[in-house]
Protein backbone atom coordinates (compact mmCIF):
# COMPACT_ATOMS: atom_id res chain seq x y z
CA UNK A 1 11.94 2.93 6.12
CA UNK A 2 9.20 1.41 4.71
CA UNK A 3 9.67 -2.42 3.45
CA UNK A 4 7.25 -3.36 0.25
CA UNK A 5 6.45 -7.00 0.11
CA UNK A 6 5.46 -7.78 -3.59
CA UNK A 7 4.32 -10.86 -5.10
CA UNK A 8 6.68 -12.55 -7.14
CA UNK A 9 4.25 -13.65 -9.82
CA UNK A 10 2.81 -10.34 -10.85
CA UNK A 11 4.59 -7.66 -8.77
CA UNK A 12 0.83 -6.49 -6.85
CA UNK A 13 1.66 -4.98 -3.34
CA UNK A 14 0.98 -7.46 -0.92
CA UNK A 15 1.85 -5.60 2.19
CA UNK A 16 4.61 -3.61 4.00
CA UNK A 17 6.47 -3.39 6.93
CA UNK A 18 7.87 -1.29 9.46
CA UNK A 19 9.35 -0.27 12.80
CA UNK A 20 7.29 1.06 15.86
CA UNK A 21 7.85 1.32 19.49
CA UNK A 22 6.01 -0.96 21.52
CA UNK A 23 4.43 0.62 24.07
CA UNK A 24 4.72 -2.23 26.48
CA UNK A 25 8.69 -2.32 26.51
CA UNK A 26 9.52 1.29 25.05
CA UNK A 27 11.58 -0.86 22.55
CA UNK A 28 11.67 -0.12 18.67
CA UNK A 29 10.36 -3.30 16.89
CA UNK A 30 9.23 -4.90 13.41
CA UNK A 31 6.09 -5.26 12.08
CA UNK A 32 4.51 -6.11 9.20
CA UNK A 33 0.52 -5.74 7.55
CA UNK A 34 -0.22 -8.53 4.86
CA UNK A 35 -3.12 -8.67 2.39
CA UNK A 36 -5.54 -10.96 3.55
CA UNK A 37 -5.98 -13.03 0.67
CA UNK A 38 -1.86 -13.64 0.97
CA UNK A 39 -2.07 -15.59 4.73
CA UNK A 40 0.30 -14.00 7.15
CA UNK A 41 2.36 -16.21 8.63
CA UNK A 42 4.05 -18.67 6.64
CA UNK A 43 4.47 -17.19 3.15
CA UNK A 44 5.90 -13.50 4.99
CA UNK A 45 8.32 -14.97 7.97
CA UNK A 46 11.22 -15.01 4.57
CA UNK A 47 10.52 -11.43 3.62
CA UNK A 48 10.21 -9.94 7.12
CA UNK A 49 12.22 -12.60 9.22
CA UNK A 50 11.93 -10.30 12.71
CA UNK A 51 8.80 -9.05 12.02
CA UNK A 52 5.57 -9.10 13.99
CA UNK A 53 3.61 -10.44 10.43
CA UNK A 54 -0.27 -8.84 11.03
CA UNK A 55 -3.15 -9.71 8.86
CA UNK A 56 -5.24 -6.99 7.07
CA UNK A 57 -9.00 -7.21 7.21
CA UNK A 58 -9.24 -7.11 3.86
CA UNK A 59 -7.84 -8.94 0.51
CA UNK A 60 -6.06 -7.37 -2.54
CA UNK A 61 -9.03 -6.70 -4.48
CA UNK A 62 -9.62 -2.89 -4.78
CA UNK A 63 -13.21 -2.95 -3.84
CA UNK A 64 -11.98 -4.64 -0.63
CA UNK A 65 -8.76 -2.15 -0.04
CA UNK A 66 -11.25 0.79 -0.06
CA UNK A 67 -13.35 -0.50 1.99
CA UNK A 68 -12.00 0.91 5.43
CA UNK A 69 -11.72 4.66 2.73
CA UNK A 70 -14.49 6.48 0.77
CA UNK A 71 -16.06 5.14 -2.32
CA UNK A 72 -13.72 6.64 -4.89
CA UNK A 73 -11.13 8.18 -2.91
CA UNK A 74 -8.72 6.32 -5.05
CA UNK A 75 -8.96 8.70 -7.70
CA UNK A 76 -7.66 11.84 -5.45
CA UNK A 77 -4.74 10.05 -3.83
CA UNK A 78 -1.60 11.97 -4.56
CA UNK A 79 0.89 9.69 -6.73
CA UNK A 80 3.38 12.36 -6.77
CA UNK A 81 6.52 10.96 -5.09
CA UNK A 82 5.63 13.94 -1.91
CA UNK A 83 2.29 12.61 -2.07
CA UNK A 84 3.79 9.08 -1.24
CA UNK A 85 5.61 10.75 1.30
CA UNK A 86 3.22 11.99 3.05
CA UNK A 87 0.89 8.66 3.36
CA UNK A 88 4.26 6.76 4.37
CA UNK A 89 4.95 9.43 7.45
CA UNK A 90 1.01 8.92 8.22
CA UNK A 91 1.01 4.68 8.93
CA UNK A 92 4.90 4.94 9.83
CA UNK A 93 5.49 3.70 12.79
CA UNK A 94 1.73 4.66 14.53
CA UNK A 95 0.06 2.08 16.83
CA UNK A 96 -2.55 -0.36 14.65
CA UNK A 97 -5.35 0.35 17.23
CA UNK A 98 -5.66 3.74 16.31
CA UNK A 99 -8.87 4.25 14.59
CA UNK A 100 -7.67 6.19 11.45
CA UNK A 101 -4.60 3.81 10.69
CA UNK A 102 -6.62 1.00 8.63
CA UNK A 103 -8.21 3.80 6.47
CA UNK A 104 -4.54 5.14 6.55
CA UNK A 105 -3.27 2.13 5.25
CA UNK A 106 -5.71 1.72 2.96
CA UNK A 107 -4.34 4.51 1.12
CA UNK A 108 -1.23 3.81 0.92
CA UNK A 109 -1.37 0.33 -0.45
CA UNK A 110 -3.69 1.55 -2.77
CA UNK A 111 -0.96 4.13 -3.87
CA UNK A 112 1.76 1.99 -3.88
CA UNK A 113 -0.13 -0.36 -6.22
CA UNK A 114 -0.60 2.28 -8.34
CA UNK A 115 2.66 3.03 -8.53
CA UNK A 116 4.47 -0.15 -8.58
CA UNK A 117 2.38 -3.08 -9.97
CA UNK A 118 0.17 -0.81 -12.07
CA UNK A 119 3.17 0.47 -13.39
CA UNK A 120 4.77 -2.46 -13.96
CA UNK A 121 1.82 -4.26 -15.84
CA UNK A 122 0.48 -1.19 -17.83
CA UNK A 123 2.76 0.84 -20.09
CA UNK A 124 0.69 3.61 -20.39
CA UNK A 125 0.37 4.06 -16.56
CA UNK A 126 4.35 3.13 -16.11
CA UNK A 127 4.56 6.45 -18.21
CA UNK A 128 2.61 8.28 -16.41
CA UNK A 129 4.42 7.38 -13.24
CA UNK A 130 7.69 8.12 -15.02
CA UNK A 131 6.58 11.84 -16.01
CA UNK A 132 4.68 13.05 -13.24
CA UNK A 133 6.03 11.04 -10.20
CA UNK A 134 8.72 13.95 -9.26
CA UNK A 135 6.30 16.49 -9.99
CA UNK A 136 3.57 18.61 -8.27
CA UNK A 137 0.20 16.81 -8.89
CA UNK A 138 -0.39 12.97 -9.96
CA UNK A 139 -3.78 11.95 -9.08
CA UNK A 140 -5.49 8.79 -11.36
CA UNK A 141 -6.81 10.03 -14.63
CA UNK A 142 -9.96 8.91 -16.22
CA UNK A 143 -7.76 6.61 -18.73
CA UNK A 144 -6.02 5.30 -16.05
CA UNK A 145 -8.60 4.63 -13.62
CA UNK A 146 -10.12 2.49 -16.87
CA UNK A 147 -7.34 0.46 -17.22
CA UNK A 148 -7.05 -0.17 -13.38
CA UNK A 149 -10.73 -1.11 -12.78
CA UNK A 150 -11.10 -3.60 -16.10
CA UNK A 151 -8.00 -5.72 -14.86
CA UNK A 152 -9.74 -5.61 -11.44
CA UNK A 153 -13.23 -7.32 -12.48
C-alpha cells in the first residue's frame, strides 16, 4: 500500500509513503518522499508517525516535478486506474538510490495530482476522471492540460 499525504488546504499531493526492506537489516520498514517546498520533518512525522520522512529534490510546481522526466511526458502518463497501477508497482518498495526511481516518482506524483487534486479543484477534469478512470486509455487532453498549466503559472 501506498499512503498519499495531501495538503489540507487545497488537497495537492504532497508526497507518499511506503514500505521497503532495508538492505542493511533485511527488515521491512516505512518511508516516506515529501515535496520539497512542504519541509520533511516536522509537518509529515503526524501523517507518517514510523516513517523514514525523505525530502524530494524538487517542489510541487509542475515545471519542477518534471524535471527528473521529459519535457511533456505529462501528457502521455496513463490516468487509467491500471495505468496508476502500474507507476505504484514501479516506486513500490524499490531502493531511492536507484537511478530511475526519482524520474519514477516523478510520474507518479504527477499522476496522482492529476487524479486527486486536479480532480478535486476542476469539475471538468473530476469528470473526466470519473468516466475514464476504470477504463482502457486516460492520458491528459488538450482541454485538460489547459486548465492544469493556467492554475500552475
Amino acid at each position: 500500500i501506498i499512503s498519499v499525504a495531501l495538503k489540507a488546504a487545497d488537497l495537492y499531493v504532497v508526497g507518499y509513503a511506503d514500505t521497503y526492506t532495508d538492505p542493511k537489516t533485511g527488515k521491512p520498514q516505512q518511508r516516506a518522499f515529501v515535496l520539497k517546498s512542504e519541509k520533511a520533518g516536522e509537518n509529515f512525522k503526524g501523517a507518517f508517525p514510523n516513517a523514514k520522512v525523505e525530502e524530494l529534490s524538487y517542489t510541487g510546481s509542475y515545471l519542477d516535478i518534471e524535471k527528473p522526466i521529459n519535457a511533456g511526458d505529462r501528457k502521455k502518463l496513463d490516468l487509467t486506474r491500471a495505468g496508476m497501477e502500474l507507476l505504484f508497482q514501479t516506486i513500490y518498495g524499490k531502493q531511492f538510490d536507484k537511478s530511475d526511481l526519482k524520474k519514477r516518482q516523478a510520474q507518479f506524483l504527477l499522476a496522482a495530482i492529476q487524479v486527486i487534486a486536479e480532480a478535486a479543484r476542476f469539475k471538468y477534469i473530476e469528470k473526466l476522471v470519473e468516466d475514464q478512470y476504470e477504463g482502457y486509455s486516460f492520458v491528459m487532453n488538450d482541454k485538460m492540460y489547459s486548465i492544469v498549466k493556467k492554475w500552475d503559472t
